[in-house]
C-alpha atoms as a PDB file:
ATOM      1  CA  UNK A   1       0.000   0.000   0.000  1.00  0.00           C
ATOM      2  CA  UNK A   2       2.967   2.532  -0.530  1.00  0.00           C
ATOM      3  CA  UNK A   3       2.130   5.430  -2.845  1.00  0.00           C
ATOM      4  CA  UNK A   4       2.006   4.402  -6.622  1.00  0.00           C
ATOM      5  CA  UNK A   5       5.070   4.710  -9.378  1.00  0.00           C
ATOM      6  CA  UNK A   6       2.818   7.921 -10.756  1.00  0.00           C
ATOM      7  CA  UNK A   7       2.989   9.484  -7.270  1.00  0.00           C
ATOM      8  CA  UNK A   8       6.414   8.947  -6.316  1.00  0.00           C
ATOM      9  CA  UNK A   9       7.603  10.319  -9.661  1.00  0.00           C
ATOM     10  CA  UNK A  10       5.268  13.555  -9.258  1.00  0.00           C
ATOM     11  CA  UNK A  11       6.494  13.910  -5.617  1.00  0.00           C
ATOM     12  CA  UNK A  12       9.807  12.866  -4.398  1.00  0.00           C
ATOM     13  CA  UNK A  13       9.473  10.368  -1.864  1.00  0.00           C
ATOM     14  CA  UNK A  14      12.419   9.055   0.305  1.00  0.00           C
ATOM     15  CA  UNK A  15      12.902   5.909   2.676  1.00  0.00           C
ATOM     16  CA  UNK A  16      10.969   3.457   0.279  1.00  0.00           C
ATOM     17  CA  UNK A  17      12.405   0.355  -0.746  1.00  0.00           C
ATOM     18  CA  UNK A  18      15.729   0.952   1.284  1.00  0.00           C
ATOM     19  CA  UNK A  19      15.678  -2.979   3.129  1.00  0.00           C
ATOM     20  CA  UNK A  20      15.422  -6.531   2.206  1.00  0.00           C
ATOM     21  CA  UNK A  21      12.553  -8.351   4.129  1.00  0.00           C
ATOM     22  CA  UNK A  22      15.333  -9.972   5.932  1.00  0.00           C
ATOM     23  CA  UNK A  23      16.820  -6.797   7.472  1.00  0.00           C
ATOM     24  CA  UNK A  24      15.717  -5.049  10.305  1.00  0.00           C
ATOM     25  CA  UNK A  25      15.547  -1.674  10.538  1.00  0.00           C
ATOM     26  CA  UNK A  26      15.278   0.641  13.531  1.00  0.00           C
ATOM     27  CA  UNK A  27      14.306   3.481  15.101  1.00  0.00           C
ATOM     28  CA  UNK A  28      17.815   4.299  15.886  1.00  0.00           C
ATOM     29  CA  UNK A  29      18.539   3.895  12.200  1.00  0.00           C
ATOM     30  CA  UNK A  30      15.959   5.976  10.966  1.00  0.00           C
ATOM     31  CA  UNK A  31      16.094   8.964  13.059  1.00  0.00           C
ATOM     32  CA  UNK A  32      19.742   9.199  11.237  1.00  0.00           C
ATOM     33  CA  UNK A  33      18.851   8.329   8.049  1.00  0.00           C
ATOM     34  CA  UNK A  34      15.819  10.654   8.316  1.00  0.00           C
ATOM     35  CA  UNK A  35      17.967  13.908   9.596  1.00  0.00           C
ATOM     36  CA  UNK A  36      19.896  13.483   6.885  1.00  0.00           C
ATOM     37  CA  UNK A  37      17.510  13.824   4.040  1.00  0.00           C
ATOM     38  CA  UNK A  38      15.969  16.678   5.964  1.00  0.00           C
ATOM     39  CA  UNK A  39      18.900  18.480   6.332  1.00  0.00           C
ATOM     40  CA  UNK A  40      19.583  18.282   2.117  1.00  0.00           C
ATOM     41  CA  UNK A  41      15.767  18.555   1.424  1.00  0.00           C
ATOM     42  CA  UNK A  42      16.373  21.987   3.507  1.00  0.00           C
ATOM     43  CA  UNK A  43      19.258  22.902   1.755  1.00  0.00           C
ATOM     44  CA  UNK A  44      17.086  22.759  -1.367  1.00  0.00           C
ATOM     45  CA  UNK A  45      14.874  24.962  -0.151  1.00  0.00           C
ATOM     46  CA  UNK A  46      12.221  23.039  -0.144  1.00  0.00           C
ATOM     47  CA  UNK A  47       9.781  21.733   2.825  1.00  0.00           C
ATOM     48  CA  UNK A  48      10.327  18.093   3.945  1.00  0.00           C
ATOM     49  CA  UNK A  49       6.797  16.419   5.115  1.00  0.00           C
ATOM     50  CA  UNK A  50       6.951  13.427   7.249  1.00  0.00           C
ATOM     51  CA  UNK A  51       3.922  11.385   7.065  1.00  0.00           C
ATOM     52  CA  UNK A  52       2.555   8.189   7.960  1.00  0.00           C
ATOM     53  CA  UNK A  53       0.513   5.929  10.207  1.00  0.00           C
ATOM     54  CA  UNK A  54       2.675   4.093  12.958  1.00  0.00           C
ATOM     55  CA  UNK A  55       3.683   7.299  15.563  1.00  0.00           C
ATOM     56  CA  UNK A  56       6.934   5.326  17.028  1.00  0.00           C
ATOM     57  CA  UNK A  57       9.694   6.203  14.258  1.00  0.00           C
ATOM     58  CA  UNK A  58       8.277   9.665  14.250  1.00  0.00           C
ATOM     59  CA  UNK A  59       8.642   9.666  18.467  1.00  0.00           C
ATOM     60  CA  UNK A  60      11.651   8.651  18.071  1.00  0.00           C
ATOM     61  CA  UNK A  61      12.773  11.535  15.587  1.00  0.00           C
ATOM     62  CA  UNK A  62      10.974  13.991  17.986  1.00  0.00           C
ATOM     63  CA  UNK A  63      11.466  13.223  21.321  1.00  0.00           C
ATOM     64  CA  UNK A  64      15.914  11.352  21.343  1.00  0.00           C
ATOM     65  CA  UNK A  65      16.140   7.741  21.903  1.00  0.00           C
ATOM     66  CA  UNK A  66      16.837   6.026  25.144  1.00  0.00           C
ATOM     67  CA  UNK A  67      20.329   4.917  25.171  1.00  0.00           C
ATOM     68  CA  UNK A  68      19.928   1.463  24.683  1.00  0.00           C
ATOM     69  CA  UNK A  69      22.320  -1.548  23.028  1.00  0.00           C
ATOM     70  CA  UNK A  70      22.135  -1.889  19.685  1.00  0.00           C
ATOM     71  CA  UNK A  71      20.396  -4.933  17.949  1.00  0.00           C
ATOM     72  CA  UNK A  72      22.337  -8.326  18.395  1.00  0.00           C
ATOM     73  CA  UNK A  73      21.645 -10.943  15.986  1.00  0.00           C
ATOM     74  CA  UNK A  74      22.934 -14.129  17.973  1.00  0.00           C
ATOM     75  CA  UNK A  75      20.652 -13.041  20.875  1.00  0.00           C
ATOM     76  CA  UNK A  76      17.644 -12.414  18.873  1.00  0.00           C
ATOM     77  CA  UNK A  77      18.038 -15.853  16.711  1.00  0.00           C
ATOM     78  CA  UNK A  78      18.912 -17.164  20.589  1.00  0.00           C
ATOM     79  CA  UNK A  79      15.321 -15.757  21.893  1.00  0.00           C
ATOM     80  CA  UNK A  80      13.140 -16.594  18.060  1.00  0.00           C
ATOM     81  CA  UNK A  81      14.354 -20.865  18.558  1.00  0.00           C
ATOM     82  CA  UNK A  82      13.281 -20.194  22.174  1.00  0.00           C
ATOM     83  CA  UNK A  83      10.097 -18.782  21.112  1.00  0.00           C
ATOM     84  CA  UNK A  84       9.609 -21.358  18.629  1.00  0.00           C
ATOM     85  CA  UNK A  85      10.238 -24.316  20.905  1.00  0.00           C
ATOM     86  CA  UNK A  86       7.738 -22.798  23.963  1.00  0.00           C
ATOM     87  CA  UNK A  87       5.745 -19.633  22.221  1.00  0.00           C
ATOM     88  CA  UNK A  88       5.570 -16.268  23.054  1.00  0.00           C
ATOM     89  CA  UNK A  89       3.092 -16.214  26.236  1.00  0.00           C
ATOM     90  CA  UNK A  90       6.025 -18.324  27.529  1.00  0.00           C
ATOM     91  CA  UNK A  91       8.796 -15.714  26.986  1.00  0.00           C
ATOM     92  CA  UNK A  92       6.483 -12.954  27.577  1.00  0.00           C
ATOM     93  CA  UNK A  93       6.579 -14.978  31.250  1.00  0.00           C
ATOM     94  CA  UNK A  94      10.408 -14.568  31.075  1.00  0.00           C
ATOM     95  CA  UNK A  95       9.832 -11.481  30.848  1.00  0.00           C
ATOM     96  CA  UNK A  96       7.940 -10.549  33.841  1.00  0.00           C
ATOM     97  CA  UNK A  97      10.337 -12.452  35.870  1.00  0.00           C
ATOM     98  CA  UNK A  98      12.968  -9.728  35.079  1.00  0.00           C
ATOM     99  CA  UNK A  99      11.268  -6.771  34.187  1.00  0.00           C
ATOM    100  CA  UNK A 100       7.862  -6.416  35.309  1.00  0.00           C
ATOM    101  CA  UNK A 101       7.152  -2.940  34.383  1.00  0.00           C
ATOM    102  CA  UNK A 102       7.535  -3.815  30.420  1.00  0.00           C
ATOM    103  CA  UNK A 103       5.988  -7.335  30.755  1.00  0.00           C
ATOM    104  CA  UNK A 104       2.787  -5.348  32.015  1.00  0.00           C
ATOM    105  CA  UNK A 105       2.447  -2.969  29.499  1.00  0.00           C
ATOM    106  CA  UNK A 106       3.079  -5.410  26.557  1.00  0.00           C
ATOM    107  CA  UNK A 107       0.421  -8.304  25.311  1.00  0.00           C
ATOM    108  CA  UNK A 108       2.094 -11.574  25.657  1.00  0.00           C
ATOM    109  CA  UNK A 109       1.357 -12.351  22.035  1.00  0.00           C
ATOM    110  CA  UNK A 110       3.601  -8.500  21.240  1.00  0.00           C
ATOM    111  CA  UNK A 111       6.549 -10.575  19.801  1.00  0.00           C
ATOM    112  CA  UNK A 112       8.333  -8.035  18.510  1.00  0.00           C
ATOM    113  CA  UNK A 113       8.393  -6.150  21.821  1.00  0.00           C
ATOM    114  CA  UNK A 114       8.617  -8.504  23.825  1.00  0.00           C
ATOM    115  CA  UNK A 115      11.551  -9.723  22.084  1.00  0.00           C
ATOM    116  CA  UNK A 116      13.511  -6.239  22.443  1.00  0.00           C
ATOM    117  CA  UNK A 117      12.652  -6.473  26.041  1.00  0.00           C
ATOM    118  CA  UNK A 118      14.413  -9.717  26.398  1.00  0.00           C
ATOM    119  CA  UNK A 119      17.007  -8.845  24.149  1.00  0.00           C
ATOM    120  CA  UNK A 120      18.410  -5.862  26.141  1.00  0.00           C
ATOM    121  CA  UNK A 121      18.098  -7.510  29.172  1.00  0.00           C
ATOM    122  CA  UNK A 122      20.571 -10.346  27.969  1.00  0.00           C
ATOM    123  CA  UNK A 123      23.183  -7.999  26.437  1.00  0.00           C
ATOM    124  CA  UNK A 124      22.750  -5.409  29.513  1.00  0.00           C
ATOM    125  CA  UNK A 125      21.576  -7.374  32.591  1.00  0.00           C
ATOM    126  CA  UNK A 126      19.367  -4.418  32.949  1.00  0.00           C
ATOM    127  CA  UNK A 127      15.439  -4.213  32.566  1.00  0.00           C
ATOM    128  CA  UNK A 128      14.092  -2.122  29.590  1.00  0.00           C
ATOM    129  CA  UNK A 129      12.151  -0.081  31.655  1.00  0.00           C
ATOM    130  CA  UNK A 130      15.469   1.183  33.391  1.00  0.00           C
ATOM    131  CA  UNK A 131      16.330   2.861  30.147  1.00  0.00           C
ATOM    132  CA  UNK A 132      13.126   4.087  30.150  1.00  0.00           C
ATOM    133  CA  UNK A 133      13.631   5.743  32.815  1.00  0.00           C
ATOM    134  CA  UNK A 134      16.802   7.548  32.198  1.00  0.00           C
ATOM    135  CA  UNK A 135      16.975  11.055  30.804  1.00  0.00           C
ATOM    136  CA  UNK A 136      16.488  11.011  27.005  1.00  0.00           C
ATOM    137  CA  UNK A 137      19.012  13.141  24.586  1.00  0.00           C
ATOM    138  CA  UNK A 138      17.891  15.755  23.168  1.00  0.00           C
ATOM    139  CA  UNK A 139      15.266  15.810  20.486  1.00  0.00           C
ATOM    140  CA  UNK A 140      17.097  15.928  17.112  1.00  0.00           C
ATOM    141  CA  UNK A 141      14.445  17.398  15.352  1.00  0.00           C
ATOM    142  CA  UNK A 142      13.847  19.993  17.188  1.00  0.00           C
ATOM    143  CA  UNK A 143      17.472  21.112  17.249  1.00  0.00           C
ATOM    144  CA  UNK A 144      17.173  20.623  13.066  1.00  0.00           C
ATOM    145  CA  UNK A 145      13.871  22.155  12.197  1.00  0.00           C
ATOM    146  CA  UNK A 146      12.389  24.061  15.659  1.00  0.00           C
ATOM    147  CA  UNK A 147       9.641  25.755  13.386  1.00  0.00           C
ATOM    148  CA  UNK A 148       8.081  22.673  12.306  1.00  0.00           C
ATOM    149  CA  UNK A 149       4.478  21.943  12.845  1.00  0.00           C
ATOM    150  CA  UNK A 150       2.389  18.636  13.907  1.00  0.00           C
ATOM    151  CA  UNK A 151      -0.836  17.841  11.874  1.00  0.00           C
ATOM    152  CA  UNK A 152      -3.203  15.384  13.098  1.00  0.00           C
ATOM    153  CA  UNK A 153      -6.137  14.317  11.050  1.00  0.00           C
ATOM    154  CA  UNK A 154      -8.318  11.949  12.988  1.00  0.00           C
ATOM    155  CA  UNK A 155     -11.840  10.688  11.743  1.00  0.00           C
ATOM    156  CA  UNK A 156     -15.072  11.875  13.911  1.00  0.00           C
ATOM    157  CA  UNK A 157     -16.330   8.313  13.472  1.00  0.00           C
ATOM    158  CA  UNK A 158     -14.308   4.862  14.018  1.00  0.00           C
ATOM    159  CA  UNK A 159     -16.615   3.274  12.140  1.00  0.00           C
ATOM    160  CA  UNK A 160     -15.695   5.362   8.836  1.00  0.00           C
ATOM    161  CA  UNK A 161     -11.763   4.097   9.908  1.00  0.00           C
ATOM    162  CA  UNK A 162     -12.633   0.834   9.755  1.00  0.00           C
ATOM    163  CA  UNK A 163     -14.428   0.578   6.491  1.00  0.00           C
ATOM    164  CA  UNK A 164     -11.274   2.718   4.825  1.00  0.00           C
ATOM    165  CA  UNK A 165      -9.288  -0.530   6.555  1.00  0.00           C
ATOM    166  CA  UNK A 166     -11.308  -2.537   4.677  1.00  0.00           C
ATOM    167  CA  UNK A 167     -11.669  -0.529   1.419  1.00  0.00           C
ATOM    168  CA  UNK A 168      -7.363  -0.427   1.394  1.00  0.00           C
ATOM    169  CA  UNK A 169      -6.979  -4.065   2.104  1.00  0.00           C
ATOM    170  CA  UNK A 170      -9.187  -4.959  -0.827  1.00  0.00           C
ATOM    171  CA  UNK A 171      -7.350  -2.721  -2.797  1.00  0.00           C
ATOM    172  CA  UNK A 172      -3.743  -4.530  -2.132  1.00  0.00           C
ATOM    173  CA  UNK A 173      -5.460  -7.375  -2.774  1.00  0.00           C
ATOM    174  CA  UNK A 174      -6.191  -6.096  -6.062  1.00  0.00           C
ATOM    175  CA  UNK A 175      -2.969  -4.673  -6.572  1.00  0.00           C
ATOM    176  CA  UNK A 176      -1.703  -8.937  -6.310  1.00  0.00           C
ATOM    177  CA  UNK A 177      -1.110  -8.796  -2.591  1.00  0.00           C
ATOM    178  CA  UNK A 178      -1.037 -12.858  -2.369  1.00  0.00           C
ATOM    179  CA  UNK A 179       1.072 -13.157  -5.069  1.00  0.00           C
ATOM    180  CA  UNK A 180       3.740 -10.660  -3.523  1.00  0.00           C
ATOM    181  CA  UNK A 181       3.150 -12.736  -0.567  1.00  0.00           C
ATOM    182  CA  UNK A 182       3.726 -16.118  -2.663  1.00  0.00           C
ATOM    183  CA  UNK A 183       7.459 -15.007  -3.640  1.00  0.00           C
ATOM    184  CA  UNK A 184       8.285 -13.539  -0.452  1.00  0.00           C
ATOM    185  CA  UNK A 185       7.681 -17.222   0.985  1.00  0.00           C
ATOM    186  CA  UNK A 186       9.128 -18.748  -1.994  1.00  0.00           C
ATOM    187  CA  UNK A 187      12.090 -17.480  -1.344  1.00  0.00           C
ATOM    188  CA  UNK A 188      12.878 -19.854   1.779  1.00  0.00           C
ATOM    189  CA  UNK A 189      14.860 -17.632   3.856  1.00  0.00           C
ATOM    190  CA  UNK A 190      12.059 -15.400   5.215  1.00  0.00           C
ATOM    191  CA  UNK A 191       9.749 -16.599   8.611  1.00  0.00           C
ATOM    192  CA  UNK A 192       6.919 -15.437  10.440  1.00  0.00           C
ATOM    193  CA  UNK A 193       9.244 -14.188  13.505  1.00  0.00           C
ATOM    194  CA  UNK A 194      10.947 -11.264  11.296  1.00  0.00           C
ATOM    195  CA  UNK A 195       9.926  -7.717  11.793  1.00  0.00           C
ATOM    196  CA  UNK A 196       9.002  -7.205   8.566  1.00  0.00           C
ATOM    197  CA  UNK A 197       6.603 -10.322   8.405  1.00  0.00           C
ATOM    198  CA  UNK A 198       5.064  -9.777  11.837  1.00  0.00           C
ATOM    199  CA  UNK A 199       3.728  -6.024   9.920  1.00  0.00           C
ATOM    200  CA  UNK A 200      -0.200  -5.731   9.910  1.00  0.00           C
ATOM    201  CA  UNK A 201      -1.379  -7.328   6.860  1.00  0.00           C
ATOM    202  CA  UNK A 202       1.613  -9.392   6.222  1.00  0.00           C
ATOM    203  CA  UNK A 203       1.109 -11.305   9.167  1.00  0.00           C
ATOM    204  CA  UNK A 204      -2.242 -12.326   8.805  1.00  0.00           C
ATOM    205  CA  UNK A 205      -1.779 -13.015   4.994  1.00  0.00           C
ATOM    206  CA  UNK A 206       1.259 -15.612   6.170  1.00  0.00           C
ATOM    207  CA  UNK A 207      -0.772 -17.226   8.609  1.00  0.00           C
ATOM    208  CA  UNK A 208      -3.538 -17.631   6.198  1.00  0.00           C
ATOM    209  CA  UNK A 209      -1.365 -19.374   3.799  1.00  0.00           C
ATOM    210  CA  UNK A 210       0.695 -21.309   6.913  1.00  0.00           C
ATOM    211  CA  UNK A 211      -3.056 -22.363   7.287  1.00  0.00           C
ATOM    212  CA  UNK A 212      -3.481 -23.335   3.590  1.00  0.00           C
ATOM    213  CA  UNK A 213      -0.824 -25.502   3.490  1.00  0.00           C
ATOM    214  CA  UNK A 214      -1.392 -27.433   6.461  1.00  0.00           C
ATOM    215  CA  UNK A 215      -5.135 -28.352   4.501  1.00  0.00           C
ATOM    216  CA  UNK A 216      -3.873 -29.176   1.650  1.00  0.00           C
ATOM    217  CA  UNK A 217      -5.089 -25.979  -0.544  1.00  0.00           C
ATOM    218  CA  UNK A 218      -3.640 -24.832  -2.907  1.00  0.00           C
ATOM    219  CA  UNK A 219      -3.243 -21.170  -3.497  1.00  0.00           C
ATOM    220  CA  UNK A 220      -2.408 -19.622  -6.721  1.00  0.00           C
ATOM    221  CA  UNK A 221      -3.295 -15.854  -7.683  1.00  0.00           C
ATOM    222  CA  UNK A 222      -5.020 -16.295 -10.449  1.00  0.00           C
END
């Protein structure tokens, strides 16, 4: 559901098809990469616009990052073959043993969360909510841009959210949705526990093949 070739050619668009699938990509990560491109689309003299749905890469940009570890891959491929073997309620569990304050605020099915959580506790020995609870750097986009201005445009009804949901699901269907789906898991090297797999949509379209195959249906797209 990004914008269209004709869109992205009348407006320039930045940060779209910059990662593999298998890559992660963080906040940390795009706070830089996205105070770069400001800083040139200033330089320009033109406006930079940052839009979007999900508010945490855009928190991130506006209010610093905790200083937390970095991403470790042997830990997190450590906690995924845990989480295969017992399932996530079970390491959300883990969790709670060591840090409480995080294991209440996250659902025990949050996988992606709930694996950070563990994840810093292993490389740190410290909970997550301890570098929570730290002072946070400065905001680097405030220090950048400290004119900029914060739009919010929020629907009067839910129900009129809900059936655009619907409305731009059906239209990635249409766009061949399964069949982008197909050669993402054709490729072999791409699971349900990755970031980019566990996304809204993605998720429930893998599960819905997982389930496919398990009957005995076969899919195809057309």
């Amino acid at each position: 559901a990004k914008p269209s070739p004709a869109e992205q050619a009348g407006i320039p668009h930045h940060l779209i098809d910059i990662r593999d699938p298998l890559d992660s990509y963080s906040a940390a990560e795009f706070v830089r990469d996205a105070l770069a491109l400001i800083a040139q689309i200033h330089q320009r003299g033109a406006v930079s616009l940052l839009v979007g749905g999900t508010m945490l890469y855009f928190k991130a940009l506006m209010d610093g990052i905790d200083d937390m570890p970095a991403a470790d891959a042997a830990v997190r491929a450590a906690l995924d073959a845990e989480a295969a073997e017992h399932g996530w309620p079970h390491m959300h569990a883990l969790l709670a043993q060591v840090d409480p304050a995080t294991a209440q605020r996250l659902a025990p099915g949050d996988s992606q969360r709930v694996q950070r959580a563990l994840e810093v506790w292993r490389i740190t020995g410290k909970p997550l909510s301890h570098f929570h609870a730290q002072q946070k750097r400065p905001s680097p986009l405030l220090q950048l841009a400290p004119g900029f201005q914060l739009f919010s445009l929020e629907p009067a009804e839910r129900a009129w959210l809900h059936e655009r949901i619907a409305l731009r699901y059906d239209q990635m269907l249409a766009q061949n949705f399964l069949g982008e789906m197909l050669q993402l898991r054709a490729r072999g090297d791409l699971h349900l526990n990755l970031p980019s797999m566990r996304c809204v949509g993605y998720r429930q379209m893998w599960e819905m093949l997982d389930t496919c195959a398990a009957q005995g249906i076969s899919v195809a797209t057309q």
